[in-house]
C-alpha atoms as a PDB file:
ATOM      1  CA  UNK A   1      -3.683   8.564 -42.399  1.00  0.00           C
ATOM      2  CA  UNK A   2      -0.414  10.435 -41.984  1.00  0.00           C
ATOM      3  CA  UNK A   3       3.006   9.291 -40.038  1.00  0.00           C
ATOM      4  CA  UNK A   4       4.530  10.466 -36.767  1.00  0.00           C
ATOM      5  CA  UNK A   5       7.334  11.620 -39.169  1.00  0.00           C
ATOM      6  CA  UNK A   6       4.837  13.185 -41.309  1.00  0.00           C
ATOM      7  CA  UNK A   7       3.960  15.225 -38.715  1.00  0.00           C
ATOM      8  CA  UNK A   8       7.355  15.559 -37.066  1.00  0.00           C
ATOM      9  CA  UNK A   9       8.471  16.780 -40.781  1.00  0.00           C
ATOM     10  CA  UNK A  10       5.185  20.124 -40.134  1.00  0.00           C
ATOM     11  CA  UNK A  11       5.601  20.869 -36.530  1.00  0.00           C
ATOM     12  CA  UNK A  12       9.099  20.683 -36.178  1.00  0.00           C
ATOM     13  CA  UNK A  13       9.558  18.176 -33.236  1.00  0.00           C
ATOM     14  CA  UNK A  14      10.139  14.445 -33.057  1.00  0.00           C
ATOM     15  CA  UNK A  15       6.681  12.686 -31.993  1.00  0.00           C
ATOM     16  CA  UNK A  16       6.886  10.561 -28.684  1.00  0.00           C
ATOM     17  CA  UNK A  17       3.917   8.959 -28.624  1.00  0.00           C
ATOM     18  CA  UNK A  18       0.409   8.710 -30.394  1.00  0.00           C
ATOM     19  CA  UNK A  19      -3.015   7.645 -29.405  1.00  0.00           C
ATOM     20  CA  UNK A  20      -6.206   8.267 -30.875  1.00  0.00           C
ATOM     21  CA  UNK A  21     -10.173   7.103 -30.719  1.00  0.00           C
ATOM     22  CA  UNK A  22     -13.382   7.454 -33.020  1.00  0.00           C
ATOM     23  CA  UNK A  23     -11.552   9.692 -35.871  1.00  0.00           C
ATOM     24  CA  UNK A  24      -9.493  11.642 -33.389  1.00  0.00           C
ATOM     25  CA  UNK A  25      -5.743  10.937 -33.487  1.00  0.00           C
ATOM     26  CA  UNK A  26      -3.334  12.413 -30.844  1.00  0.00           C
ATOM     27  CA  UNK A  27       0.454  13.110 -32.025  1.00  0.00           C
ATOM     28  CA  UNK A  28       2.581  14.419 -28.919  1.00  0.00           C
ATOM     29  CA  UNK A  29       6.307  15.105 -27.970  1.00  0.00           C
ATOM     30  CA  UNK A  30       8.156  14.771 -25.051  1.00  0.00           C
ATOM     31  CA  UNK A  31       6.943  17.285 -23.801  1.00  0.00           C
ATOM     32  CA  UNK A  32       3.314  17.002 -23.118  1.00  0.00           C
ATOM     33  CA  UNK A  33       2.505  20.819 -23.855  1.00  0.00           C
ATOM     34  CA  UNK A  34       3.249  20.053 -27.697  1.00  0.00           C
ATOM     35  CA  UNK A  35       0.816  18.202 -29.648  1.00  0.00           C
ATOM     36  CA  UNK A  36      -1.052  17.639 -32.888  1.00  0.00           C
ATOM     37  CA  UNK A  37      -4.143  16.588 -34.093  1.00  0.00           C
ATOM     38  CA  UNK A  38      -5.902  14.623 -36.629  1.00  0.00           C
ATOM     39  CA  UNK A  39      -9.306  14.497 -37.006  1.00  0.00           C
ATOM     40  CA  UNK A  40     -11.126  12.512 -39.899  1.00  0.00           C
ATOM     41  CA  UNK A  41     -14.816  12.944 -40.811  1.00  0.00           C
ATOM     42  CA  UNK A  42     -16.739  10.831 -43.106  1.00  0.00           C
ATOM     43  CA  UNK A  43     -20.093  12.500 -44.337  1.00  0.00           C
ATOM     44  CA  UNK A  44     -21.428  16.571 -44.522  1.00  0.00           C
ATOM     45  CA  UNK A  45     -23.417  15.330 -40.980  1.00  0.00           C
ATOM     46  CA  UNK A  46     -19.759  14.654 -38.785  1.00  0.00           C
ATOM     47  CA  UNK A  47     -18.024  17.538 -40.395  1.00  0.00           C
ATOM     48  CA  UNK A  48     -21.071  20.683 -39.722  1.00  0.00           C
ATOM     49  CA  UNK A  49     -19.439  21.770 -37.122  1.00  0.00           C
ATOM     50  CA  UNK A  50     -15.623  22.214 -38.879  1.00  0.00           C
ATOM     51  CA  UNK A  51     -18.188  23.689 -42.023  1.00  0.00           C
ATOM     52  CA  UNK A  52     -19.601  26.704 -40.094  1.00  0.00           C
ATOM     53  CA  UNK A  53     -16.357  28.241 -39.146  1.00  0.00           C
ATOM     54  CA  UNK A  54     -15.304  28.204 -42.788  1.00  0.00           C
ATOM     55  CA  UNK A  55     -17.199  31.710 -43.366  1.00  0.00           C
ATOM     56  CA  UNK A  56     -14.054  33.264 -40.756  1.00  0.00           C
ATOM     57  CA  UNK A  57     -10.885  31.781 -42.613  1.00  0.00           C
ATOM     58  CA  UNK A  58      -9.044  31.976 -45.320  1.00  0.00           C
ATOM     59  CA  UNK A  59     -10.061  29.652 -48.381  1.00  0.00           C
ATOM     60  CA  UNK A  60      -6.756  26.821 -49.696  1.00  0.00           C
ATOM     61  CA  UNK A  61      -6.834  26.479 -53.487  1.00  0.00           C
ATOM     62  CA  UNK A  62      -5.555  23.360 -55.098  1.00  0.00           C
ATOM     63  CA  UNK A  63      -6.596  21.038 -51.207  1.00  0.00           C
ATOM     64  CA  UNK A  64      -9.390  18.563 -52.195  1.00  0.00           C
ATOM     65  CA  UNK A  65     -12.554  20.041 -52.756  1.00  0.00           C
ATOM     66  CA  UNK A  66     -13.161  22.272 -50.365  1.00  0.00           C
ATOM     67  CA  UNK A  67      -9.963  23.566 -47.685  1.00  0.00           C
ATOM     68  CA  UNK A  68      -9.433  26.310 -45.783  1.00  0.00           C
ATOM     69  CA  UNK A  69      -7.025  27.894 -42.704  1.00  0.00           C
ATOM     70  CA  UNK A  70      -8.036  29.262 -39.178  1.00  0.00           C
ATOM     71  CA  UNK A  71      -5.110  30.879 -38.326  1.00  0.00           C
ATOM     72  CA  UNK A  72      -5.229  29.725 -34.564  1.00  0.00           C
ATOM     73  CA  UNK A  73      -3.674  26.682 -35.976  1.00  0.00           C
ATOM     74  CA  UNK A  74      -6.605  24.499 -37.647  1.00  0.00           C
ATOM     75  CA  UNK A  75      -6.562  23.370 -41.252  1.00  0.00           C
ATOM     76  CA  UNK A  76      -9.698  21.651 -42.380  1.00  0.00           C
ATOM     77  CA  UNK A  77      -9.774  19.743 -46.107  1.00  0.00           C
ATOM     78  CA  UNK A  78     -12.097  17.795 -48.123  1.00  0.00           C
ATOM     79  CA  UNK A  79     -13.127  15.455 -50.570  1.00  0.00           C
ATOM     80  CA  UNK A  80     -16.871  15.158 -50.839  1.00  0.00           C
ATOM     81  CA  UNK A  81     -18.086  13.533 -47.911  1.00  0.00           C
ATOM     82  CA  UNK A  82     -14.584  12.586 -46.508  1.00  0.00           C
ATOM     83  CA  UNK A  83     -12.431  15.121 -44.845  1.00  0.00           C
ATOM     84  CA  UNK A  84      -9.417  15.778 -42.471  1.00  0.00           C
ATOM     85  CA  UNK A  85      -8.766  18.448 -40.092  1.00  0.00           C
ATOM     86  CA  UNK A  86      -5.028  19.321 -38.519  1.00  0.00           C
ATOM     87  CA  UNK A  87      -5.017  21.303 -35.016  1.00  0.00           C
ATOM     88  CA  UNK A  88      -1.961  23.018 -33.570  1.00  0.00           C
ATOM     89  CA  UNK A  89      -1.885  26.176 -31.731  1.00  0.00           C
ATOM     90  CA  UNK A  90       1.354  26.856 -32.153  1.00  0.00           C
ATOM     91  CA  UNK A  91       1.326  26.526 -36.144  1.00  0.00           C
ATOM     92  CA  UNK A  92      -0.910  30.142 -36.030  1.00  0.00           C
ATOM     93  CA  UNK A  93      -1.241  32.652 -34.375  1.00  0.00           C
ATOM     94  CA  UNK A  94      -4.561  33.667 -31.791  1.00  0.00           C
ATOM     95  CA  UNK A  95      -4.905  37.199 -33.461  1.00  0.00           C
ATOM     96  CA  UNK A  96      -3.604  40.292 -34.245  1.00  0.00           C
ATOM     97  CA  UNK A  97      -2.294  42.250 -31.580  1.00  0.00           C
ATOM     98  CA  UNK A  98      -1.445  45.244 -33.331  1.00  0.00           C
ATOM     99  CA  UNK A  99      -3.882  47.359 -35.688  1.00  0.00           C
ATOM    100  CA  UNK A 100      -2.276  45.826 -39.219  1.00  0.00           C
ATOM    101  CA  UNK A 101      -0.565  43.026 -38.359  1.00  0.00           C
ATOM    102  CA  UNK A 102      -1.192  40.286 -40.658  1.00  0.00           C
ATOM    103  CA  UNK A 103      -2.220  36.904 -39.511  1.00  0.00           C
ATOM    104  CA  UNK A 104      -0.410  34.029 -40.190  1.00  0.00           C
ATOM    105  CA  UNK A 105      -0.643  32.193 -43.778  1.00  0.00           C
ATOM    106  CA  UNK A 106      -0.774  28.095 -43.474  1.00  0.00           C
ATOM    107  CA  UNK A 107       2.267  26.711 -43.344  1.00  0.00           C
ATOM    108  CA  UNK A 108       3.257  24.706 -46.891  1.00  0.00           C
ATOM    109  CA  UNK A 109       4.483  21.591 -45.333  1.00  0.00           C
ATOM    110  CA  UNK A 110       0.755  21.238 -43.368  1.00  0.00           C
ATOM    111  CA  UNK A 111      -0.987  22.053 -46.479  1.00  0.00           C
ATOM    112  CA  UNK A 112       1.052  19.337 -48.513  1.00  0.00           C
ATOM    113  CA  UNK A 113      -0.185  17.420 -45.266  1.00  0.00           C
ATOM    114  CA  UNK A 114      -3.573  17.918 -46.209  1.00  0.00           C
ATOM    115  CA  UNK A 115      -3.118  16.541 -49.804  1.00  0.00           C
ATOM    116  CA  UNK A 116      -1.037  13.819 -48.481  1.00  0.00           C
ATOM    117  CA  UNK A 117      -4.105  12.792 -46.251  1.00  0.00           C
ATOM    118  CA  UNK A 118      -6.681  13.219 -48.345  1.00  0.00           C
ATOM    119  CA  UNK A 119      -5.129  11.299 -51.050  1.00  0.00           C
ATOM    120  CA  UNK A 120      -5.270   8.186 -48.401  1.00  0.00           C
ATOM    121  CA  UNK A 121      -8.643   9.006 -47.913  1.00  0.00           C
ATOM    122  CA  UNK A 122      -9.658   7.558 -51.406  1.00  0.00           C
END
């Protein structure tokens, strides 16, 4: 689906190790607080859950057919009934803390992620 330096390349650290079981992959550095993930759903049933907290984030024109950012670190895009979602704390922000402050936009190298993966979908 995508590379360790694929996702070195987004997060900004070299990937030690990956594992990963039933759609759920695992990226992670030397240091074990620093991680990624990649989750891949196939059908409207697996992804419901990713689905209902689209109505709180912020909508990604030009991903697949449907994409959108949480800015606590979670992009989620699809194609029809095939979809990927990317998970990283530390690629958002948790909230404002400040009346104003702006959350933070996806990053451009995980949304060309997205389209990456999704292209490898089929």
């Amino acid at each position: 689906m995508v590379t360790k330096a694929e996702v070195s390349a987004v997060v900004g650290y070299d990937i030690a190790t990956t594992s990963g079981a039933g759609g759920v992959c695992a990226f992670q550095a030397a240091d074990p607080s620093k991680y990624f993930y990649v989750t891949t759903y196939s059908g409207v049933d697996s992804m419901a859950s990713m689905l209902q907290i689209e109505s709180g984030s912020t909508h990604l024109d030009g991903v697949g057919t449907d994409a959108f950012w949480v800015p606590s670190g979670v992009l989620f895009a699809r194609n029809g009934d095939h979809a990927v979602a990317f998970s990283d704390p530390e690629l958002g922000t948790l909230g404002a803390t400040t009346a104003g402050a702006t959350l933070a936009p996806a990053p451009d190298a995980l949304v060309q992620l997205a389209k990456t993966a999704l292209g490898r979908l089929g």
